[in-house]
Protein backbone atom coordinates (compact mmCIF):
# COMPACT_ATOMS: atom_id res chain seq x y z
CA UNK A 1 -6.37 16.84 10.13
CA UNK A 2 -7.35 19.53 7.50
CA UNK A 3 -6.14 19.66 3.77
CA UNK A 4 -3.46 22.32 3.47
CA UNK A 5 -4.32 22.86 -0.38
CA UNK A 6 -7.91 24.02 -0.10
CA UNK A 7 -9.10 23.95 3.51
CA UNK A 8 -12.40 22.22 2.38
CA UNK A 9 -13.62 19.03 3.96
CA UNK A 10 -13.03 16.21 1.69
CA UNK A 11 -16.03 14.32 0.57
CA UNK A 12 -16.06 10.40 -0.43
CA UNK A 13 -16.59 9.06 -4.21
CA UNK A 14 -16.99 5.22 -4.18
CA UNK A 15 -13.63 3.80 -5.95
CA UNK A 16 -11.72 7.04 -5.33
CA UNK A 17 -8.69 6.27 -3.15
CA UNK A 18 -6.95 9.77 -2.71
CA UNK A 19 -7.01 11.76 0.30
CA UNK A 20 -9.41 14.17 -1.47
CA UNK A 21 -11.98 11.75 -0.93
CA UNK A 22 -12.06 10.97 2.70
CA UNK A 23 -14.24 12.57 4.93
CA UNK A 24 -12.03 13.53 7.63
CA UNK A 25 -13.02 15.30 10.68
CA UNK A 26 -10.81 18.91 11.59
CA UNK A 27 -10.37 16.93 15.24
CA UNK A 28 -10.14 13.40 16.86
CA UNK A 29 -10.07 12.75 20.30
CA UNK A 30 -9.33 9.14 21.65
CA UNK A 31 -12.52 9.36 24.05
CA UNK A 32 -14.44 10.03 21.53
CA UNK A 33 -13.41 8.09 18.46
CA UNK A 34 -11.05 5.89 17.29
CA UNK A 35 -8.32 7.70 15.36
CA UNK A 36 -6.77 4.66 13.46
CA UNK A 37 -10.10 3.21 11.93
CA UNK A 38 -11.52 6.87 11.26
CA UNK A 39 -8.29 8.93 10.35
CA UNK A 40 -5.11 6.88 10.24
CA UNK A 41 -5.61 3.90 8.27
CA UNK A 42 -7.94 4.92 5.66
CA UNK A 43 -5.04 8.33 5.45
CA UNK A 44 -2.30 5.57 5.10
CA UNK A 45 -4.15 3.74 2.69
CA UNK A 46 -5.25 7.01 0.28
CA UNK A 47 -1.08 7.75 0.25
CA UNK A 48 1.88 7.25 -1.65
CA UNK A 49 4.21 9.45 1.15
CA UNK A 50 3.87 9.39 5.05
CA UNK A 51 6.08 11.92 6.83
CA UNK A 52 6.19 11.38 10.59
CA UNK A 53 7.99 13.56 13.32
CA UNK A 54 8.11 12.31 17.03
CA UNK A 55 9.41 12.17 19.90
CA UNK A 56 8.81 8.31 20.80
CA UNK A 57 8.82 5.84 17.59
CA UNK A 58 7.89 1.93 18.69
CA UNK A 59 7.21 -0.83 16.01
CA UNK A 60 4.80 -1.45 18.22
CA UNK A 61 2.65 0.75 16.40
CA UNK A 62 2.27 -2.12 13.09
CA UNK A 63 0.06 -4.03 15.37
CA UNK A 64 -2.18 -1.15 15.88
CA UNK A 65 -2.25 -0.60 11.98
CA UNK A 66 -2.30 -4.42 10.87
CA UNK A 67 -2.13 -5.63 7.34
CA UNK A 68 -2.67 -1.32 6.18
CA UNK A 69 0.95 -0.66 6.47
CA UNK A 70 2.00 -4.03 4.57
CA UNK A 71 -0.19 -3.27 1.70
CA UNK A 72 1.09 0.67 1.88
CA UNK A 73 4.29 -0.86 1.27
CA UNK A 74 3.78 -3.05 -1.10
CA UNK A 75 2.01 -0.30 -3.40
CA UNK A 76 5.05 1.48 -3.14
CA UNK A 77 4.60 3.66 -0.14
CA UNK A 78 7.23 5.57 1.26
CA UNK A 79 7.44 6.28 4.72
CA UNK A 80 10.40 8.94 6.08
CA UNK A 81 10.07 9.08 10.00
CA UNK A 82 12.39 11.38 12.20
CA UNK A 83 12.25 10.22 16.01
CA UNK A 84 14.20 11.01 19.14
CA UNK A 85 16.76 8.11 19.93
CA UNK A 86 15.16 6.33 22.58
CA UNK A 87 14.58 3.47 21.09
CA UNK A 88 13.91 -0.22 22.59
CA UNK A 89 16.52 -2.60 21.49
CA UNK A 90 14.37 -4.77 19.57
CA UNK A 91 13.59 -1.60 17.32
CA UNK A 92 17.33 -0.66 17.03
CA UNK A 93 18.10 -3.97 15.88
CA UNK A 94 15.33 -4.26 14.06
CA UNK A 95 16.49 -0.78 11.79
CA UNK A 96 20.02 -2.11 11.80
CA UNK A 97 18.85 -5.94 10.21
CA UNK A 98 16.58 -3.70 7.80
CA UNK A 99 19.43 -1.53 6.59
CA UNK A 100 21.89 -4.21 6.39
CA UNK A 101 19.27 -5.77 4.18
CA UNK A 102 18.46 -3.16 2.21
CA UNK A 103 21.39 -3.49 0.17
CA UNK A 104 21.44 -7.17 0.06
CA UNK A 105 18.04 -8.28 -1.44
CA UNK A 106 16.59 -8.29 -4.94
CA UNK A 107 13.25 -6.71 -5.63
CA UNK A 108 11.68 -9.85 -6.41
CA UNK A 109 12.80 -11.53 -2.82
CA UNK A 110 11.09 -8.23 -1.41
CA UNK A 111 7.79 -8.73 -2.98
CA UNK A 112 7.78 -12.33 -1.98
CA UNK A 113 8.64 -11.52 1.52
CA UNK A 114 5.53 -8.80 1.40
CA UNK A 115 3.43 -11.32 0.37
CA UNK A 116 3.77 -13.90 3.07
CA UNK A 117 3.82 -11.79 5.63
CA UNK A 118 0.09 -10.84 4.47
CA UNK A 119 -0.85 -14.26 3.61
CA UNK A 120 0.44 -15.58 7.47
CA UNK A 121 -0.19 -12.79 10.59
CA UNK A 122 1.86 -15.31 12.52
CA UNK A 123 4.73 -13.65 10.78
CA UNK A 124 4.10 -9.76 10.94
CA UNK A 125 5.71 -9.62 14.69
CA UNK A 126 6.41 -6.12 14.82
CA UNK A 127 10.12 -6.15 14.89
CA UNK A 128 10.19 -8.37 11.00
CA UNK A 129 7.66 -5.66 9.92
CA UNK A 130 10.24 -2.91 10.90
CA UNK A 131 13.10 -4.57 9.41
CA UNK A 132 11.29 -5.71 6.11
CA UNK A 133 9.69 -1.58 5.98
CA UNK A 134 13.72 -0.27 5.96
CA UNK A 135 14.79 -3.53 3.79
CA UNK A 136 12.28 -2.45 0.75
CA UNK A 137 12.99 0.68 1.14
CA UNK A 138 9.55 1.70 2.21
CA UNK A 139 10.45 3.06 5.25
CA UNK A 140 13.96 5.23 6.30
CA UNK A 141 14.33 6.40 10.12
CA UNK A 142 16.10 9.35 10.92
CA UNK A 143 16.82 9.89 14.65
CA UNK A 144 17.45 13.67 15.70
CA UNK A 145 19.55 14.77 18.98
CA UNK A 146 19.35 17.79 19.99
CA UNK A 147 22.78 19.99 19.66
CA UNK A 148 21.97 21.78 22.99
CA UNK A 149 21.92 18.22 24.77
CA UNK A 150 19.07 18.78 26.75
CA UNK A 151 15.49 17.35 26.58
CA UNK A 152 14.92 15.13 23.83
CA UNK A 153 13.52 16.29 20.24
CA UNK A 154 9.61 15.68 20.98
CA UNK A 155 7.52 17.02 17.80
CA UNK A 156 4.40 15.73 17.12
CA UNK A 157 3.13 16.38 13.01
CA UNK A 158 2.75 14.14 10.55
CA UNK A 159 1.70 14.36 6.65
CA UNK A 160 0.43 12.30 4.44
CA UNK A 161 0.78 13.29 0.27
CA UNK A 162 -1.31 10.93 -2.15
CA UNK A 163 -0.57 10.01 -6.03
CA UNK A 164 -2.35 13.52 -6.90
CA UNK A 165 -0.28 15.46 -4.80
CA UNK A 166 -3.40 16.27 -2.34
CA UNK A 167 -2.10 16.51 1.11
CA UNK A 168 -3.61 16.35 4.82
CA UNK A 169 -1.19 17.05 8.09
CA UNK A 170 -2.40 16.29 11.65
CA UNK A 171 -0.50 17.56 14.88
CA UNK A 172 -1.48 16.35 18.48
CA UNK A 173 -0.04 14.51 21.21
CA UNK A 174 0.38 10.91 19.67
CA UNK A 175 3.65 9.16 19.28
CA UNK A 176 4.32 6.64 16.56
CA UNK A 177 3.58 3.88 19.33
CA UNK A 178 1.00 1.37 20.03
CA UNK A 179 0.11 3.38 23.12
CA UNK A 180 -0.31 6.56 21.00
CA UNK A 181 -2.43 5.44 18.33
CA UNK A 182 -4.36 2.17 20.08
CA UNK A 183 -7.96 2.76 21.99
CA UNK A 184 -6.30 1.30 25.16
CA UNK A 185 -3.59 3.11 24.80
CA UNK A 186 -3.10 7.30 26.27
CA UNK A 187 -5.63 9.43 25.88
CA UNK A 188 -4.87 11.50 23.19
């Protein structure tokens, strides 16, 4: 992860919650540490935008994140992830219930819903979390086929942009899946 607007390592300010003021390493390697606690969450947390590009996209992934990506969205995050279209059928029809929602809930219903579902873990099962993401709006999903027909799109980038504009990008091997990002997970 580097930031693409001065090439600097970022240092840390106490209070200061942009990406500028992370201390982020230039590399992170599964064996060695663990990416979510060190790069992902407090990334996700700094942001206002998360752009994600990969080949394998599982909600499995908000388990691995927890209660970060609920309180990303309910600061107003945005989320726009591009994936290949193998998806499990509890994620398509978890992005189908959350765009047939989208258009039929009120803003305040949406904040409620946010709420509970960080007041009770019971209820932030991964596929309701997917669903509620796309229902608020927070998150859109964007599968891409290839026009050739063969393989399957498999990039692996993702950016995240804060409320000042600062920026940091990562590529590597991890999918937007619990085994991608979790320690038990691949080695990435």
């Amino acid at each position: 992860a580097q930031d693409l607007t001065s090439g600097s390592a970022f240092q840390s300010e106490p209070g200061d919650r942009s990406l500028a003021s992370l201390e982020l390493q230039t590399e992170y390697r599964s064996a060695k540490e663990d990416p979510v606690r060190s790069f992902y969450k407090p990334c996700l947390e700094s942001s206002k935008i998360y752009k994600r590009a990969v080949g394998y996209f599982r909600s499995s992934v908000y388990l691995v994140i927890g209660p970060s990506i609920l309180e990303f969205a309910r600061q107003g995050g945005r989320i726009r992830l591009i994936c290949s279209p193998d998806l499990t059928d509890e994620d398509v029809e978890g992005i189908a219930a959350g765009y047939r929602d989208r258009g039929e809930v009120i803003a305040e219903r949406l904040t409620d819903d946010i709420e509970i579902m960080l007041a009770d873990q019971a209820t932030s099962y991964q596929t309701r979390v997917l669903a509620t993401l796309i229902a608020i709006g927070c998150l859109d999903v964007k599968v891409a086929v290839r026009s050739s027909g063969g393989g399957i799109y498999h990039e692996k980038i993702g950016i995240f942009v804060d409320k000042e504009e600062h920026r940091v990008s990562f590529k590597g091997s991890a999918n937007e899946t619990w085994r991608g990002w979790h320690r038990e997970g691949n080695f990435e």
